[in-house]
PDB file of N, CA and C in Angstrom:
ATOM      1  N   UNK A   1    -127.107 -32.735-129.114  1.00  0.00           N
ATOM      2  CA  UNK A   1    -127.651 -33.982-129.642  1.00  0.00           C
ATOM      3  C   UNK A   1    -129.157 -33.979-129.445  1.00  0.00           C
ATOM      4  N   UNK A   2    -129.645 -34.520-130.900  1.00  0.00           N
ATOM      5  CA  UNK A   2    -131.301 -34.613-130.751  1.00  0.00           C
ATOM      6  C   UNK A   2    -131.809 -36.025-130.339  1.00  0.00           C
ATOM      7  N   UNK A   3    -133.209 -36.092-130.149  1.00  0.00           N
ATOM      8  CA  UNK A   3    -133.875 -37.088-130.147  1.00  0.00           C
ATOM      9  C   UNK A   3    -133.348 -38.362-131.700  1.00  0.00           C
ATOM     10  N   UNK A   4    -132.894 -37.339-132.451  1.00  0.00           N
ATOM     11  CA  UNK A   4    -132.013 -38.467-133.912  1.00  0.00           C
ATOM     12  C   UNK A   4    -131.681 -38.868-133.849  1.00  0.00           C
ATOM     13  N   UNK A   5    -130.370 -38.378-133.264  1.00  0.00           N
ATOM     14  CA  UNK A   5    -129.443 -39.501-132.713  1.00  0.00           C
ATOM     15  C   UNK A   5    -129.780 -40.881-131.418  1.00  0.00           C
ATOM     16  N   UNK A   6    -129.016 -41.937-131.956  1.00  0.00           N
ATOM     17  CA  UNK A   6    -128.867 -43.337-131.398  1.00  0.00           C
ATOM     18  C   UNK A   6    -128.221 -43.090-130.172  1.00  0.00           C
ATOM     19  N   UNK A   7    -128.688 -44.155-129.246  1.00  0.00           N
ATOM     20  CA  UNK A   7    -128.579 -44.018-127.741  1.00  0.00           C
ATOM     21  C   UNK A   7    -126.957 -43.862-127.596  1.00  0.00           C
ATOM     22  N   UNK A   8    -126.171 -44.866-128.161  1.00  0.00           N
ATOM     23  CA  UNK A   8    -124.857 -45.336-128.875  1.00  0.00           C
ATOM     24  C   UNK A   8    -124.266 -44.089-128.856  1.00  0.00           C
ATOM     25  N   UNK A   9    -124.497 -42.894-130.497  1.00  0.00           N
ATOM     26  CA  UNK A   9    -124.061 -41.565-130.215  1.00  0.00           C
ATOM     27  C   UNK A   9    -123.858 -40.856-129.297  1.00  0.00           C
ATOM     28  N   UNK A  10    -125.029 -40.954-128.611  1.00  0.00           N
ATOM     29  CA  UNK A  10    -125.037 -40.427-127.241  1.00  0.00           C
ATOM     30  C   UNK A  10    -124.250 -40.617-126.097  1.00  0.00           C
ATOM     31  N   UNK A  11    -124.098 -41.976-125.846  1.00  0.00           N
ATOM     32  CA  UNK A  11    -123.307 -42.935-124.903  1.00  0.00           C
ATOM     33  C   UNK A  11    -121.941 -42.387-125.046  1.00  0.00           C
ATOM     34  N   UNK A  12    -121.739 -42.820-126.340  1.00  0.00           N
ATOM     35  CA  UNK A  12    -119.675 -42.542-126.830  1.00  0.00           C
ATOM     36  C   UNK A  12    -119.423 -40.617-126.973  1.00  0.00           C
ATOM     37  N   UNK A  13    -120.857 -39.505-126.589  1.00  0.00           N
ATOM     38  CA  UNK A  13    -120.300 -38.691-126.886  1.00  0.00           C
ATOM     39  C   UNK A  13    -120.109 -38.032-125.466  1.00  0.00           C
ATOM     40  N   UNK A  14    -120.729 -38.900-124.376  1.00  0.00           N
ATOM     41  CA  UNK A  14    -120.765 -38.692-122.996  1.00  0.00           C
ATOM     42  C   UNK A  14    -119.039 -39.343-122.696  1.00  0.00           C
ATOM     43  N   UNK A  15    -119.319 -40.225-122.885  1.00  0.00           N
ATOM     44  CA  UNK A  15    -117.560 -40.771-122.629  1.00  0.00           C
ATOM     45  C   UNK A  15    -116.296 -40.161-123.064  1.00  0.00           C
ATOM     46  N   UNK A  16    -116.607 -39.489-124.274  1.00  0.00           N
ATOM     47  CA  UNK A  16    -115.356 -38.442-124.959  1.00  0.00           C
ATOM     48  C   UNK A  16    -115.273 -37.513-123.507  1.00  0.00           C
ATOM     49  N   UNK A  17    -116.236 -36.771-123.502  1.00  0.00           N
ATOM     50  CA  UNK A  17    -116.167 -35.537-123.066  1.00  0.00           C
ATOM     51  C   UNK A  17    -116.043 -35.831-122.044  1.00  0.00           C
ATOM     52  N   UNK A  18    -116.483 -37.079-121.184  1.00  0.00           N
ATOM     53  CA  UNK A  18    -115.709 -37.340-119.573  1.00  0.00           C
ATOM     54  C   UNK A  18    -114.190 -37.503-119.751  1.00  0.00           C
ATOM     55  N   UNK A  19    -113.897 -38.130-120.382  1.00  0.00           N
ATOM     56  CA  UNK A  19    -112.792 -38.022-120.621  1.00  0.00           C
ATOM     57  C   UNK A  19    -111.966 -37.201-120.852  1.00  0.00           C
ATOM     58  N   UNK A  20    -112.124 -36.238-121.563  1.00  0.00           N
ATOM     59  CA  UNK A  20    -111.585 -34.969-122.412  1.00  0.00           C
ATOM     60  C   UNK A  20    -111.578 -34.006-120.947  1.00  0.00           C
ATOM     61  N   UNK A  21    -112.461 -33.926-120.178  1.00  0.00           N
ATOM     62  CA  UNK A  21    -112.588 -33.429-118.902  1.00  0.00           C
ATOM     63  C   UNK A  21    -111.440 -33.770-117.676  1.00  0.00           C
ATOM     64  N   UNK A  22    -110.875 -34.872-118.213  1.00  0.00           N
ATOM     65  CA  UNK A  22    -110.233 -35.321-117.279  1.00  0.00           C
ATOM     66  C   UNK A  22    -108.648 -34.711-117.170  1.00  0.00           C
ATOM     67  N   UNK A  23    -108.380 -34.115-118.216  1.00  0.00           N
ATOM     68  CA  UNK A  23    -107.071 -33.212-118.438  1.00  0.00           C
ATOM     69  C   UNK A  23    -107.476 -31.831-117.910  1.00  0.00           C
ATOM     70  N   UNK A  24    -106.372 -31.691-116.810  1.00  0.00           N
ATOM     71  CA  UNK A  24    -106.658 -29.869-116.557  1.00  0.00           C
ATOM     72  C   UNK A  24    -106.514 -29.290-117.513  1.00  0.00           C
ATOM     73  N   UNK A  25    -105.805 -29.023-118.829  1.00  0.00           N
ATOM     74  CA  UNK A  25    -105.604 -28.166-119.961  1.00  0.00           C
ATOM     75  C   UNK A  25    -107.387 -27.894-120.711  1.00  0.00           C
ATOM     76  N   UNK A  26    -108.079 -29.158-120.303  1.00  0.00           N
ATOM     77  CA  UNK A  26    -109.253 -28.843-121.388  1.00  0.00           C
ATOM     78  C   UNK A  26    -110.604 -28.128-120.660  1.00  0.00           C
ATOM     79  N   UNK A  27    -110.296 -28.080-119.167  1.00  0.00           N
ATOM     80  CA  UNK A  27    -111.457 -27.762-118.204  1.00  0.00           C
ATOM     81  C   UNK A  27    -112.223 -26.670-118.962  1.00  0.00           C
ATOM     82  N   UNK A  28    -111.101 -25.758-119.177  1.00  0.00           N
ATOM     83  CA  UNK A  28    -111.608 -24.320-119.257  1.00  0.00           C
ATOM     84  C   UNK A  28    -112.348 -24.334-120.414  1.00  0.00           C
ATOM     85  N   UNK A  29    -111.632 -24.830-121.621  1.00  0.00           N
ATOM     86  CA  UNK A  29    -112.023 -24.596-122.697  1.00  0.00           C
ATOM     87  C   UNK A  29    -113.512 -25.724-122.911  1.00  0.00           C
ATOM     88  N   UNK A  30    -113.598 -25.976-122.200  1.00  0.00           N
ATOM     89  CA  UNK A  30    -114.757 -26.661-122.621  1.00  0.00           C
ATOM     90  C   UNK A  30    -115.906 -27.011-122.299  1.00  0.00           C
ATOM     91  N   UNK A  31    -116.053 -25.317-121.446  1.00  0.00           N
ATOM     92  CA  UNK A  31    -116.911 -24.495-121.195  1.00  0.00           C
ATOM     93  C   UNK A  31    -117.794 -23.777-122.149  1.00  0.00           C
ATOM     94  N   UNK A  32    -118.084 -24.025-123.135  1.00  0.00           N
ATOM     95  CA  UNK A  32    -118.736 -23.354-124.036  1.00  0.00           C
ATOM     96  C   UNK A  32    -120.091 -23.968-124.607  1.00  0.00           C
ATOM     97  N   UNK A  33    -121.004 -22.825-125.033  1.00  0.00           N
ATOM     98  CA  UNK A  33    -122.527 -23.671-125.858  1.00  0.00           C
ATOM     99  C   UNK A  33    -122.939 -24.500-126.039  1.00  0.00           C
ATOM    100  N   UNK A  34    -122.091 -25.689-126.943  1.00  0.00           N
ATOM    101  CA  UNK A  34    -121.996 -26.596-127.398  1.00  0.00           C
ATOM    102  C   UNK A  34    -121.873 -27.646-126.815  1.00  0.00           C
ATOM    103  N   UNK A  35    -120.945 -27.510-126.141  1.00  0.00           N
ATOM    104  CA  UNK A  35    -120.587 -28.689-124.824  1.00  0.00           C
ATOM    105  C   UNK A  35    -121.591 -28.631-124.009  1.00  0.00           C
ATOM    106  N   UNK A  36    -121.632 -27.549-123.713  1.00  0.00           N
ATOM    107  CA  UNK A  36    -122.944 -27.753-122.453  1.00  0.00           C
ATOM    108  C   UNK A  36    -124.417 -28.166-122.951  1.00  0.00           C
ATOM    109  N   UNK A  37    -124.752 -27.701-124.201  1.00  0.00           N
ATOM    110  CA  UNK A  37    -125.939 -28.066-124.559  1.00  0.00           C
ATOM    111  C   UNK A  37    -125.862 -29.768-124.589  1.00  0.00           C
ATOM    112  N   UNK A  38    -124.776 -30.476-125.164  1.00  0.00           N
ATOM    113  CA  UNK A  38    -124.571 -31.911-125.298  1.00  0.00           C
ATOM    114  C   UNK A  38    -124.411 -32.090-123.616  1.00  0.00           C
ATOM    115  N   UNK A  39    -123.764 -32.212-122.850  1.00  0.00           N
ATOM    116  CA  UNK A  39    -123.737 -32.487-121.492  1.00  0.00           C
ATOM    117  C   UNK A  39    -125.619 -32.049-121.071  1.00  0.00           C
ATOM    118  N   UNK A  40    -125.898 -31.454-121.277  1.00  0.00           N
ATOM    119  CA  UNK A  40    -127.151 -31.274-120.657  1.00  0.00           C
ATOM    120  C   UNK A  40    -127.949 -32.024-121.051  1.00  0.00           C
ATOM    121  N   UNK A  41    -128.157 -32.074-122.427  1.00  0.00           N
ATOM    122  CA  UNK A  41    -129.241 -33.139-123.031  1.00  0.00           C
ATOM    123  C   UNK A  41    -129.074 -34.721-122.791  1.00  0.00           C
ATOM    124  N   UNK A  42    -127.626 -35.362-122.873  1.00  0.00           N
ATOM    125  CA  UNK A  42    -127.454 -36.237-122.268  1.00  0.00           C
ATOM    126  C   UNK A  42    -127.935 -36.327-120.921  1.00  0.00           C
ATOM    127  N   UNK A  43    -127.089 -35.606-119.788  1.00  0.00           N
ATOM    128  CA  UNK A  43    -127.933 -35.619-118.614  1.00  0.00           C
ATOM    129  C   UNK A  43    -129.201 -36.038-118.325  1.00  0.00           C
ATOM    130  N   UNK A  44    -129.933 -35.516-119.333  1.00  0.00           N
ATOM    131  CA  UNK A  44    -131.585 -35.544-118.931  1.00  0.00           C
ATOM    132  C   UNK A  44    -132.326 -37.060-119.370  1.00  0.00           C
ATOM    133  N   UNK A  45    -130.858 -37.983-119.866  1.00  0.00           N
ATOM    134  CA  UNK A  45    -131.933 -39.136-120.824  1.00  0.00           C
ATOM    135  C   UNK A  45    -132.181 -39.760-119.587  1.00  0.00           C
ATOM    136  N   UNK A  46    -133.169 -40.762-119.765  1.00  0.00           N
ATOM    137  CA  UNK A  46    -134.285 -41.578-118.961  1.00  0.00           C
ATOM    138  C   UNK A  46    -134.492 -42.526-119.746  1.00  0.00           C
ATOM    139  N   UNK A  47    -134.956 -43.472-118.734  1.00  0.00           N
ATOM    140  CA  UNK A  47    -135.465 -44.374-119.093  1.00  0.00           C
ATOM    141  C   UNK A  47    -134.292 -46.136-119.477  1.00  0.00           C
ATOM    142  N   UNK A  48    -135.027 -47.084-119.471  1.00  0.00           N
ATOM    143  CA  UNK A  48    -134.174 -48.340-119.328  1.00  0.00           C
ATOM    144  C   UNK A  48    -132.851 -48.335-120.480  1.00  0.00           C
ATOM    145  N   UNK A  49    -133.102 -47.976-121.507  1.00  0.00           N
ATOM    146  CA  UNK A  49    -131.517 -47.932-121.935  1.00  0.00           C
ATOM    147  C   UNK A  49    -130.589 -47.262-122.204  1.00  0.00           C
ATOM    148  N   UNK A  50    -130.603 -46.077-121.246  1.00  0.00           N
ATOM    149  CA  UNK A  50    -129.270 -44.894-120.772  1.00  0.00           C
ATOM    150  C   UNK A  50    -128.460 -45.327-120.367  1.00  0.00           C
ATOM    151  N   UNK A  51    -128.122 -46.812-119.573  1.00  0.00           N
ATOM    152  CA  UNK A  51    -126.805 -47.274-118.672  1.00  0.00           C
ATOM    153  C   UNK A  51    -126.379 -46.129-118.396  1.00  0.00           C
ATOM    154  N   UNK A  52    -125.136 -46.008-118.648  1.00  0.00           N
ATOM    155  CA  UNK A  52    -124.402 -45.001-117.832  1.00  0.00           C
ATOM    156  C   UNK A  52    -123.732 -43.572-118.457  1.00  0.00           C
ATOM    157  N   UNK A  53    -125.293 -43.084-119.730  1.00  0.00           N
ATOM    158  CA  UNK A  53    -124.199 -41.874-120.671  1.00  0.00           C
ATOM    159  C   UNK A  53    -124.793 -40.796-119.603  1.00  0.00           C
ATOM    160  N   UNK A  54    -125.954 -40.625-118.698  1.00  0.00           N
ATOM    161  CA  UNK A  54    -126.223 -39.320-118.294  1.00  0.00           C
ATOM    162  C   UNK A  54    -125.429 -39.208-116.768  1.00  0.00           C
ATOM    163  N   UNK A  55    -124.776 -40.353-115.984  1.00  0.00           N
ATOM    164  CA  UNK A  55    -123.814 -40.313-115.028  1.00  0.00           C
ATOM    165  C   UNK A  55    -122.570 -39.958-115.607  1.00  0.00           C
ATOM    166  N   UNK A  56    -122.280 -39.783-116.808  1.00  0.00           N
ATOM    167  CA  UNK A  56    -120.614 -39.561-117.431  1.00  0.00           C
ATOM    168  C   UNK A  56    -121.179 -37.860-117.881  1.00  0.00           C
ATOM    169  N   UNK A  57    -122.186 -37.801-118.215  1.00  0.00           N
ATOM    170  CA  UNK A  57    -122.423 -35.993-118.280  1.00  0.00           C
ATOM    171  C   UNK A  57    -122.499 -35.284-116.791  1.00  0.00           C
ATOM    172  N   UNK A  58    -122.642 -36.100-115.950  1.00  0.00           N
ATOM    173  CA  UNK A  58    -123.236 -35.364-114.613  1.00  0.00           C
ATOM    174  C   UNK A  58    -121.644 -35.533-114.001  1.00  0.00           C
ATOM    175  N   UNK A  59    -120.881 -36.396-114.109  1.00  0.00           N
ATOM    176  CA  UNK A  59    -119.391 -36.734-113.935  1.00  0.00           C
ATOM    177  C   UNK A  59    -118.849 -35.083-114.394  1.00  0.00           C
ATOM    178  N   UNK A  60    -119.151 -34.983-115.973  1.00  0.00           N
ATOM    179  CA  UNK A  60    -118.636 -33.824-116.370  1.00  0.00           C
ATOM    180  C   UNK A  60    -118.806 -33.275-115.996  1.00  0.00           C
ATOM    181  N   UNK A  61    -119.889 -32.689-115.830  1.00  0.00           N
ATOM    182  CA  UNK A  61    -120.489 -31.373-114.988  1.00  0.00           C
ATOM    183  C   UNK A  61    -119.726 -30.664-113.816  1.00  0.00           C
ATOM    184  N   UNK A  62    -120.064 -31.865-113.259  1.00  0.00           N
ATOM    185  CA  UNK A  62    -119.521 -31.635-111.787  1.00  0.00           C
ATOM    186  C   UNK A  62    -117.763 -31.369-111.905  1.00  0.00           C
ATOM    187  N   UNK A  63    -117.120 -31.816-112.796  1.00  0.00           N
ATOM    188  CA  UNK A  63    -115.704 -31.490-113.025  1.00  0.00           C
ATOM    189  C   UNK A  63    -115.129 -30.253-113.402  1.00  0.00           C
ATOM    190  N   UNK A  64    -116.609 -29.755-114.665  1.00  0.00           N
ATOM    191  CA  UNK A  64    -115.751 -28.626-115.236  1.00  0.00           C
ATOM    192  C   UNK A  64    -116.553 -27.061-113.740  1.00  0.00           C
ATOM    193  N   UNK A  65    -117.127 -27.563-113.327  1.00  0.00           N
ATOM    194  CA  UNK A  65    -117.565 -26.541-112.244  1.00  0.00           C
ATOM    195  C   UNK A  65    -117.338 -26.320-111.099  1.00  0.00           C
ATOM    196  N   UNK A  66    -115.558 -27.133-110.802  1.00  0.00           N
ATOM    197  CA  UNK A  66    -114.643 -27.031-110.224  1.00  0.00           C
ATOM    198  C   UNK A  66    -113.887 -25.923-110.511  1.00  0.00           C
ATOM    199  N   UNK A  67    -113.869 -25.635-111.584  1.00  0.00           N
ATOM    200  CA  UNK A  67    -112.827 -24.265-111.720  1.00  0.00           C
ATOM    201  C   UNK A  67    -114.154 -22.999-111.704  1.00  0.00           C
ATOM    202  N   UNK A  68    -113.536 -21.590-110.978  1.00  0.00           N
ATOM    203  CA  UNK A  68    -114.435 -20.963-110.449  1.00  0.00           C
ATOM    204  C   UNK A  68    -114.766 -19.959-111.566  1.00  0.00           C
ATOM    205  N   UNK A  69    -114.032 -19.731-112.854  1.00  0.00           N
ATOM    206  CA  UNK A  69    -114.206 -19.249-113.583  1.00  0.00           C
ATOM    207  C   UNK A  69    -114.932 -19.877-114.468  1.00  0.00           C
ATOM    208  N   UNK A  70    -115.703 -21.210-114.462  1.00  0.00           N
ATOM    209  CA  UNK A  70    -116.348 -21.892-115.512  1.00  0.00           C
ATOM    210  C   UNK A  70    -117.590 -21.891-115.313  1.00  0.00           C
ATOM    211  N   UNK A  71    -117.984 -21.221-113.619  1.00  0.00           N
ATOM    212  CA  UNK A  71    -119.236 -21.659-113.471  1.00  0.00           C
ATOM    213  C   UNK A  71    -119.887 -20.687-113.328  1.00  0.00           C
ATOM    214  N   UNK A  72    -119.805 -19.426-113.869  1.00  0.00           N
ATOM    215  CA  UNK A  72    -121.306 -18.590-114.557  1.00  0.00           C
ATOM    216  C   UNK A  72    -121.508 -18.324-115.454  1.00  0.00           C
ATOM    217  N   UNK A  73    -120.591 -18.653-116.477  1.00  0.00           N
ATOM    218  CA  UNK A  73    -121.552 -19.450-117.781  1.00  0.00           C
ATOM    219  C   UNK A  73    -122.064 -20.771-117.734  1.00  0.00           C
ATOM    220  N   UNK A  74    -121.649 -21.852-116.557  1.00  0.00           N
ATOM    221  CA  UNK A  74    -122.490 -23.057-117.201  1.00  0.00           C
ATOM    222  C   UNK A  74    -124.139 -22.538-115.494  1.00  0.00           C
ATOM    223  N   UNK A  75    -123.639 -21.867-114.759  1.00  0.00           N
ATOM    224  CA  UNK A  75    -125.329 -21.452-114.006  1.00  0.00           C
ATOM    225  C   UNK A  75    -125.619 -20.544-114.776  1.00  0.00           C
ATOM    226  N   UNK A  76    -125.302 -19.886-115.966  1.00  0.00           N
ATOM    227  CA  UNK A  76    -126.500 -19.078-117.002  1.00  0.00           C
ATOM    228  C   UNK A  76    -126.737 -19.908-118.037  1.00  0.00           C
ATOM    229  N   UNK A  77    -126.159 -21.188-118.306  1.00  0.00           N
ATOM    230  CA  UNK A  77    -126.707 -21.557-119.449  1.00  0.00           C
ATOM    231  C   UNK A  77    -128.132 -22.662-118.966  1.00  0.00           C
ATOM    232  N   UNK A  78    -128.884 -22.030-120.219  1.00  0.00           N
ATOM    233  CA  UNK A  78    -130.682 -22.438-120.313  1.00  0.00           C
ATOM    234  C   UNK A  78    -130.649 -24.024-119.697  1.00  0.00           C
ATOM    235  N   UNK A  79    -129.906 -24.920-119.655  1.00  0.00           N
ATOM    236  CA  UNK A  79    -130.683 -26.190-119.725  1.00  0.00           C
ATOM    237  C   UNK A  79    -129.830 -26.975-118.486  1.00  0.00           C
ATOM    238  N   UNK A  80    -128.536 -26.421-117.958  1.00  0.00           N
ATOM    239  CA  UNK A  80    -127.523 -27.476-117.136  1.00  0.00           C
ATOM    240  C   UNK A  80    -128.071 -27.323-115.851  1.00  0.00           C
ATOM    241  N   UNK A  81    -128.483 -26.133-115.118  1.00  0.00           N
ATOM    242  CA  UNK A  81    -129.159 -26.785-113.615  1.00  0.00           C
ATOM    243  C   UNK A  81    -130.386 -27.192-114.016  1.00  0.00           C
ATOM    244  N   UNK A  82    -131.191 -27.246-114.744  1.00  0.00           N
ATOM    245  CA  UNK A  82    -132.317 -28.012-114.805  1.00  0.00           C
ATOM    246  C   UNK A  82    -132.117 -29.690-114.721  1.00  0.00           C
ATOM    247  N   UNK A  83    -131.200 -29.771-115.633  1.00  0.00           N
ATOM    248  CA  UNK A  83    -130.541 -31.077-115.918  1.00  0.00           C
ATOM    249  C   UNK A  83    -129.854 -32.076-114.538  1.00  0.00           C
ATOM    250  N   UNK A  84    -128.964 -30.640-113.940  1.00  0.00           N
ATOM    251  CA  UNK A  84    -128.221 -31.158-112.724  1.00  0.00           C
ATOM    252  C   UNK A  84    -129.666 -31.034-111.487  1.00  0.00           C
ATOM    253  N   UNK A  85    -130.950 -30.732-111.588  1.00  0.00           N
ATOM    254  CA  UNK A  85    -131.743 -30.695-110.646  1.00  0.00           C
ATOM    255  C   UNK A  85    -132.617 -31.993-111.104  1.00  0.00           C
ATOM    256  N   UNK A  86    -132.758 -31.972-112.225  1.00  0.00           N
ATOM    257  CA  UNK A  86    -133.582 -33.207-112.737  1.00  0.00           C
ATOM    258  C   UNK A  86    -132.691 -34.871-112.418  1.00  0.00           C
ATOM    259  N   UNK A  87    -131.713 -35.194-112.523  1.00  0.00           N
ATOM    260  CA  UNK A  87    -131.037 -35.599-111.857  1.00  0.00           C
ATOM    261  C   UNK A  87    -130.902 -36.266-110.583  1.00  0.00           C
ATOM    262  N   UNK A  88    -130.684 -34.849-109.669  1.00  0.00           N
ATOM    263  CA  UNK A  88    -131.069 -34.805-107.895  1.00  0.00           C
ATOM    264  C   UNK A  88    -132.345 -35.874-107.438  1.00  0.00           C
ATOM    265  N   UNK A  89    -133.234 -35.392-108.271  1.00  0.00           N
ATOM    266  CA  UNK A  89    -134.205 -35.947-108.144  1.00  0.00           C
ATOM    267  C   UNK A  89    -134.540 -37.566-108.322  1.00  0.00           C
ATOM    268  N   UNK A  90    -133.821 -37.570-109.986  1.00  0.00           N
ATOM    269  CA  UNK A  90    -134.071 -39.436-109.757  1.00  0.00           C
ATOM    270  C   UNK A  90    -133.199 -40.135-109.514  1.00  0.00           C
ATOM    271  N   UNK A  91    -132.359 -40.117-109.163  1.00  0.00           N
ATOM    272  CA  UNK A  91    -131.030 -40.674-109.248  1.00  0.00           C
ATOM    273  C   UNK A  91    -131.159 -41.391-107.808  1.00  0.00           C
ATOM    274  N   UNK A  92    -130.876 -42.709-107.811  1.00  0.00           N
ATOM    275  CA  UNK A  92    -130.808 -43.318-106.506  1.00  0.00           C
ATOM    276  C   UNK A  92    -129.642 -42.533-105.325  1.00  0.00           C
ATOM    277  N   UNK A  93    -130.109 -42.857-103.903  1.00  0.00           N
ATOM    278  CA  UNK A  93    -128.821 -42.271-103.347  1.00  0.00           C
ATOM    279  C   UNK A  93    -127.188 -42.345-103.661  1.00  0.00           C
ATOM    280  N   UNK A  94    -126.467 -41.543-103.410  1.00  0.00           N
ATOM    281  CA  UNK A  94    -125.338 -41.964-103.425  1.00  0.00           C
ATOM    282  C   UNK A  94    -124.192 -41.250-103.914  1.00  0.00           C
ATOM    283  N   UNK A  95    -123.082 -41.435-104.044  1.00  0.00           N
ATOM    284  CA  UNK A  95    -122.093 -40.206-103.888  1.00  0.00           C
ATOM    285  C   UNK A  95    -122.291 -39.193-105.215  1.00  0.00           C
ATOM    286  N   UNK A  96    -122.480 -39.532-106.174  1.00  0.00           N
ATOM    287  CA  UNK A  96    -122.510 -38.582-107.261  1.00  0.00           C
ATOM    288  C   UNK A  96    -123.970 -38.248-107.180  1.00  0.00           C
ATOM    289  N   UNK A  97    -125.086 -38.523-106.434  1.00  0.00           N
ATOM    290  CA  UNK A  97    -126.004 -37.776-106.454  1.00  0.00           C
ATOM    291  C   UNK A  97    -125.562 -36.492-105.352  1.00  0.00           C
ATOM    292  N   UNK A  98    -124.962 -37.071-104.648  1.00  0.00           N
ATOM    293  CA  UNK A  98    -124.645 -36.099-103.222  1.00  0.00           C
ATOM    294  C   UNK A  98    -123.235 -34.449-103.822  1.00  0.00           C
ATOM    295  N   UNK A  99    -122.689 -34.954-105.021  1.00  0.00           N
ATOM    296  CA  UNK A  99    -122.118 -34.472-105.987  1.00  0.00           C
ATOM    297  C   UNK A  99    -122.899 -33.640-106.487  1.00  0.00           C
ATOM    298  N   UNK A 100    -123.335 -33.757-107.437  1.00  0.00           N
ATOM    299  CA  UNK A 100    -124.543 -32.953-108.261  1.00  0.00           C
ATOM    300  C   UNK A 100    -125.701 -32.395-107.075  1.00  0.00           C
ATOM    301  N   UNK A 101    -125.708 -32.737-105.959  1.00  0.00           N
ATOM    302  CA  UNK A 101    -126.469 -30.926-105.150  1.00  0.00           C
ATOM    303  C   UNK A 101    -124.967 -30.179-104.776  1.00  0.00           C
ATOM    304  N   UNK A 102    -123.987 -30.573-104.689  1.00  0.00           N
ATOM    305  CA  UNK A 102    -122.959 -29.796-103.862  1.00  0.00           C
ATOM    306  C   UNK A 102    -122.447 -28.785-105.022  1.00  0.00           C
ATOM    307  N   UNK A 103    -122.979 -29.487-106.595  1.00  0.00           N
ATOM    308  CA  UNK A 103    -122.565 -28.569-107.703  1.00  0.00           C
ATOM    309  C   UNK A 103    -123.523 -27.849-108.046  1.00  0.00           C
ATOM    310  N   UNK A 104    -125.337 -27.599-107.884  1.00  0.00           N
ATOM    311  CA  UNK A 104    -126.050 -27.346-107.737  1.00  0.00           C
ATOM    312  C   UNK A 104    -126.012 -26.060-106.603  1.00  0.00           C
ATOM    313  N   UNK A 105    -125.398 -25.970-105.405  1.00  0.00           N
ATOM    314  CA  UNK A 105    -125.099 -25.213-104.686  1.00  0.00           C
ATOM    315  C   UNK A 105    -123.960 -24.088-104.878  1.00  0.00           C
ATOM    316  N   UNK A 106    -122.811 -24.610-105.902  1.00  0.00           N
ATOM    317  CA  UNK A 106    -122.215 -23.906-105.933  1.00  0.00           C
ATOM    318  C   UNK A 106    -122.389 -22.855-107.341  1.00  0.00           C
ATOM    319  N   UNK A 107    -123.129 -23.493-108.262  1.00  0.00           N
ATOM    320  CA  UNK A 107    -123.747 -22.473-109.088  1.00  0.00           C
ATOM    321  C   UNK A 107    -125.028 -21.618-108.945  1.00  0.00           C
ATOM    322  N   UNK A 108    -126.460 -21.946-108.106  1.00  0.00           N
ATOM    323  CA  UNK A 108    -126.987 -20.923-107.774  1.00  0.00           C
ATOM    324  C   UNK A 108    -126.938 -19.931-107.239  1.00  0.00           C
ATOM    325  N   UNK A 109    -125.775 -19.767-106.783  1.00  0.00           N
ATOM    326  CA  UNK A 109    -126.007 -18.003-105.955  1.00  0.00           C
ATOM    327  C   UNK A 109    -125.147 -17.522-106.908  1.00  0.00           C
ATOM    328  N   UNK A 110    -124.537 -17.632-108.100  1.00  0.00           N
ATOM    329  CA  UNK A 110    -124.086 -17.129-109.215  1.00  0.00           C
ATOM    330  C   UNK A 110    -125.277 -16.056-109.705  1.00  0.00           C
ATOM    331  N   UNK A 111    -126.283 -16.726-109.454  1.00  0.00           N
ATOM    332  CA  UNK A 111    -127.676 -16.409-110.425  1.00  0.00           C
ATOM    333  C   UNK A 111    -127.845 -15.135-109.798  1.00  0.00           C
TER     334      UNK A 111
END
């Protein structure tokens, strides 16, 4: 998803895919390019009217990089620890920030 798309798009395409995440059958598969490029770019939105689509990508994140086979393609892909570090950073304290370093940890020594 680009800067084109409406916050809205964005929002409902963060919520699919938390969702869609939430079945063990889809973990694996939905590990790929595409997904991650959308989980990442979401991740990274800012600013006052994100509510809650880049906590439902960082939700994802952190779900599909539970299974140990998913996570060196998403620590080689270009944009998701940047995303999951950019994150770390602004995100007030609290359990899913404390989430996203523990998933942060478990994909860098992949590298």
């Amino acid at each position: 998803l680009d800067n084109s798309h409406s916050y809205d798009v964005k929002h409902c395409a963060a919520k699919i895919l938390h969702n869609l995440a939430t079945f063990d059958e889809n973990i694996e598969i939905m590990v790929c390019k595409s997904v991650m490029d959308t989980l990442a770019a979401i991740a990274s939105l800012s600013g006052p009217n994100t509510e809650k689509a880049p906590e439902y990508a960082i939700q994802t994140i952190i779900r599909l990089s539970q299974v140990e086979q998913n996570r060196r393609q998403m620590a080689e892909h270009e944009n998701l620890l940047t995303a999951l570090v950019n994150f770390t950073v602004a995100a007030p304290e609290g359990s899913l920030k404390d989430e996203a370093k523990r998933t942060i940890l478990l994909l860098v020594p992949i590298l």
